[in-house]
C-alpha atoms as a PDB file:
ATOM      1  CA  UNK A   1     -16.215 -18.713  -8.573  1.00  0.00           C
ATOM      2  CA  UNK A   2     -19.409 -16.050  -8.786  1.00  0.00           C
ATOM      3  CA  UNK A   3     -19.490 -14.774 -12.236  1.00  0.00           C
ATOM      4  CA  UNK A   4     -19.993 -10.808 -13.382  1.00  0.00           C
ATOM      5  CA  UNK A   5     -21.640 -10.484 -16.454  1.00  0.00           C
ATOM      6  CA  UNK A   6     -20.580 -14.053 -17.702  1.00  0.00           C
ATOM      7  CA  UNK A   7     -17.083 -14.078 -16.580  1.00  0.00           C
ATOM      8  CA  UNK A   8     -15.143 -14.765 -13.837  1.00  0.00           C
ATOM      9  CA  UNK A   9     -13.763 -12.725 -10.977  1.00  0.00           C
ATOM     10  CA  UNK A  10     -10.829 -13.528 -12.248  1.00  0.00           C
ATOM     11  CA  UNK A  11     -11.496 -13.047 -16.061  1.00  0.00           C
ATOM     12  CA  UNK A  12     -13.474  -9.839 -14.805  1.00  0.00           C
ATOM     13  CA  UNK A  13     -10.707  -8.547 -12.947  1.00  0.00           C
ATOM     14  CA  UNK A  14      -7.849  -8.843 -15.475  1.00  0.00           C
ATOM     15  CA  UNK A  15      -9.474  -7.279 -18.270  1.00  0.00           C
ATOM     16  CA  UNK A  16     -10.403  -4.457 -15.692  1.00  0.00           C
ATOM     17  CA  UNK A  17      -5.827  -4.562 -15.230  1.00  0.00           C
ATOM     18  CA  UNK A  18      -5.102  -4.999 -18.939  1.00  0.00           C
ATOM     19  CA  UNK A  19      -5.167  -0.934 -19.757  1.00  0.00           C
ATOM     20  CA  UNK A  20      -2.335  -1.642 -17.788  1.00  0.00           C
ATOM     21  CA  UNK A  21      -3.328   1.362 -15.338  1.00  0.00           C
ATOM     22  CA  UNK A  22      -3.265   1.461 -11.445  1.00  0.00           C
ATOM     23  CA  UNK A  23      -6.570   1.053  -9.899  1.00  0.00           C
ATOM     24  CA  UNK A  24      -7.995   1.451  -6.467  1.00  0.00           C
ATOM     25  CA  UNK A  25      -8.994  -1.198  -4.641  1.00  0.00           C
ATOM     26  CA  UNK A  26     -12.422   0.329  -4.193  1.00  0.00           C
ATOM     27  CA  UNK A  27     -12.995   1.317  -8.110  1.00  0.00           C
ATOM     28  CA  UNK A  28     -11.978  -2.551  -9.015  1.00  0.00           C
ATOM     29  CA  UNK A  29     -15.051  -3.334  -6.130  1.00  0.00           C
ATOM     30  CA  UNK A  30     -17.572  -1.057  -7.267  1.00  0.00           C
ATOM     31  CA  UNK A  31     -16.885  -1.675 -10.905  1.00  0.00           C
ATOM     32  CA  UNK A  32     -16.814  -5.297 -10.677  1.00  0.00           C
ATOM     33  CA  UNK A  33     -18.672  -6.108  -7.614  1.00  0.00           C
ATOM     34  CA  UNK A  34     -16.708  -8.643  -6.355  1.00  0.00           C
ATOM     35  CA  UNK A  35     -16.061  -9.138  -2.922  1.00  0.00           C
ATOM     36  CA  UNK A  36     -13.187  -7.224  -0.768  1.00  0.00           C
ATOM     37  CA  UNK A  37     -11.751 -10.848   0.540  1.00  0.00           C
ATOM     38  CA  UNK A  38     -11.930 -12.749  -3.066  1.00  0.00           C
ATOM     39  CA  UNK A  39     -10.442  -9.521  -4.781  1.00  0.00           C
ATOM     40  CA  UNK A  40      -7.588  -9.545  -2.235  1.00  0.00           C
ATOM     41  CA  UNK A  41      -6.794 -13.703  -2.633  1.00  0.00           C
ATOM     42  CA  UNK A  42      -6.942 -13.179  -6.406  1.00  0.00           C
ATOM     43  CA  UNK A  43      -4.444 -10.274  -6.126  1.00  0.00           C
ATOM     44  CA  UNK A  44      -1.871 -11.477  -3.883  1.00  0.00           C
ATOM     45  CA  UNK A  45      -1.722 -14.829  -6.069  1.00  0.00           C
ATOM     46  CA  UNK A  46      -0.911 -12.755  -8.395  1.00  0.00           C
ATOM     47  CA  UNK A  47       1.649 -10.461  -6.863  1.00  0.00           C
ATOM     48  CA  UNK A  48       3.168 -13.563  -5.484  1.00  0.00           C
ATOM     49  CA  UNK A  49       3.872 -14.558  -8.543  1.00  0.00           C
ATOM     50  CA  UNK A  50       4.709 -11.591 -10.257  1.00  0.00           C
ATOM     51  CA  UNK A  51       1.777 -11.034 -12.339  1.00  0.00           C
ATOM     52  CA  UNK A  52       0.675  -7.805 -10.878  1.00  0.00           C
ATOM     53  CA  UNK A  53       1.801  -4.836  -8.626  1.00  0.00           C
ATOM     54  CA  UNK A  54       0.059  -4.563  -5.253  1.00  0.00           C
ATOM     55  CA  UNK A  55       0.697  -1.647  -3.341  1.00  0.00           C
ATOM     56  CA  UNK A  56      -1.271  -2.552  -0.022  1.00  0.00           C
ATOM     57  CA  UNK A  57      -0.406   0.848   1.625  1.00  0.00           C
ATOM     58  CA  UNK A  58      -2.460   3.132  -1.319  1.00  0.00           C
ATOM     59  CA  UNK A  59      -4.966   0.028  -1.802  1.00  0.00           C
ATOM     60  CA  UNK A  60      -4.523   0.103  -5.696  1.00  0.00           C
ATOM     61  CA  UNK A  61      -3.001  -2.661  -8.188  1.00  0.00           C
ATOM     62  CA  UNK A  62      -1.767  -2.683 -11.941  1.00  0.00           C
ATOM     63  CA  UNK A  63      -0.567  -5.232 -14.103  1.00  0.00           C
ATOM     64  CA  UNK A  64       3.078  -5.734 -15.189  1.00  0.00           C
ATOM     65  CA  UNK A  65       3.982  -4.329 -18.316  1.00  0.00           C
ATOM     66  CA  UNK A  66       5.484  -7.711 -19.422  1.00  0.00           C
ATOM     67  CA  UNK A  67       2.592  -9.521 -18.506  1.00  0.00           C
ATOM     68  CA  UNK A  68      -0.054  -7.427 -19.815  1.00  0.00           C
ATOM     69  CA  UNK A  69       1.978  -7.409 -22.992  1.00  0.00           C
ATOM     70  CA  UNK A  70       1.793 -10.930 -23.172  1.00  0.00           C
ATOM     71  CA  UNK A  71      -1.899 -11.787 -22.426  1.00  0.00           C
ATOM     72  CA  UNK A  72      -3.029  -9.049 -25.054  1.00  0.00           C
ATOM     73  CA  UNK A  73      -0.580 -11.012 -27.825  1.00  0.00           C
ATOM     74  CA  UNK A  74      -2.300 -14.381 -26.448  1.00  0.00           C
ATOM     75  CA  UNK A  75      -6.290 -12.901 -25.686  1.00  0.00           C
ATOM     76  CA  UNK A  76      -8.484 -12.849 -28.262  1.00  0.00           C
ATOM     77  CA  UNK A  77      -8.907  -9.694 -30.517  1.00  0.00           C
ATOM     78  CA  UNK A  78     -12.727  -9.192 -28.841  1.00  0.00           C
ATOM     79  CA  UNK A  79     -11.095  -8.025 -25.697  1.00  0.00           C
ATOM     80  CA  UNK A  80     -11.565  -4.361 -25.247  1.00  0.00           C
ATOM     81  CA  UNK A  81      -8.974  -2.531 -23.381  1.00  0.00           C
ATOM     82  CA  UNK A  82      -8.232   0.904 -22.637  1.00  0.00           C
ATOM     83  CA  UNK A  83      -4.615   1.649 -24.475  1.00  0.00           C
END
């Protein structure tokens, strides 16, 4: 997987979620620069499996409360996240 500034689409694109926020397909492309298709398969993965929110209609995504609670008690302090 291409990396963004050392990390991972994926790493890159859940700290982008963890404020917990909705965001626009097209902000999460511009500010990450990660591909429309591999933003999409990373998304629905995680809809599937209840990780995220994906409302395909409005092209935007958020995290689930639950979840987001529970990778910020498991992340390391170091990640920066916009409360």
């Amino acid at each position: 997987m291409e990396n963004i500034g050392g990390q991972s689409a994926v790493e890159a694109l859940l700290e982008a979620l963890l404020n917990g926020e909705w965001h626009t397909y097209s902000e999460l492309y511009k500010k990450l620069r990660i591909e429309e298709d591999k933003l999409l398969k990373i998304a629905r993965f995680w809809a599937k499996y209840s990780f995220i929110e994906l409302d395909e209609k409005q092209k935007k995504m958020r995290i689930l409360e639950d979840v987001r609670r529970l990778l910020l008690e498991a992340l390391p302090e170091n990640v920066e996240t916009e409360r």
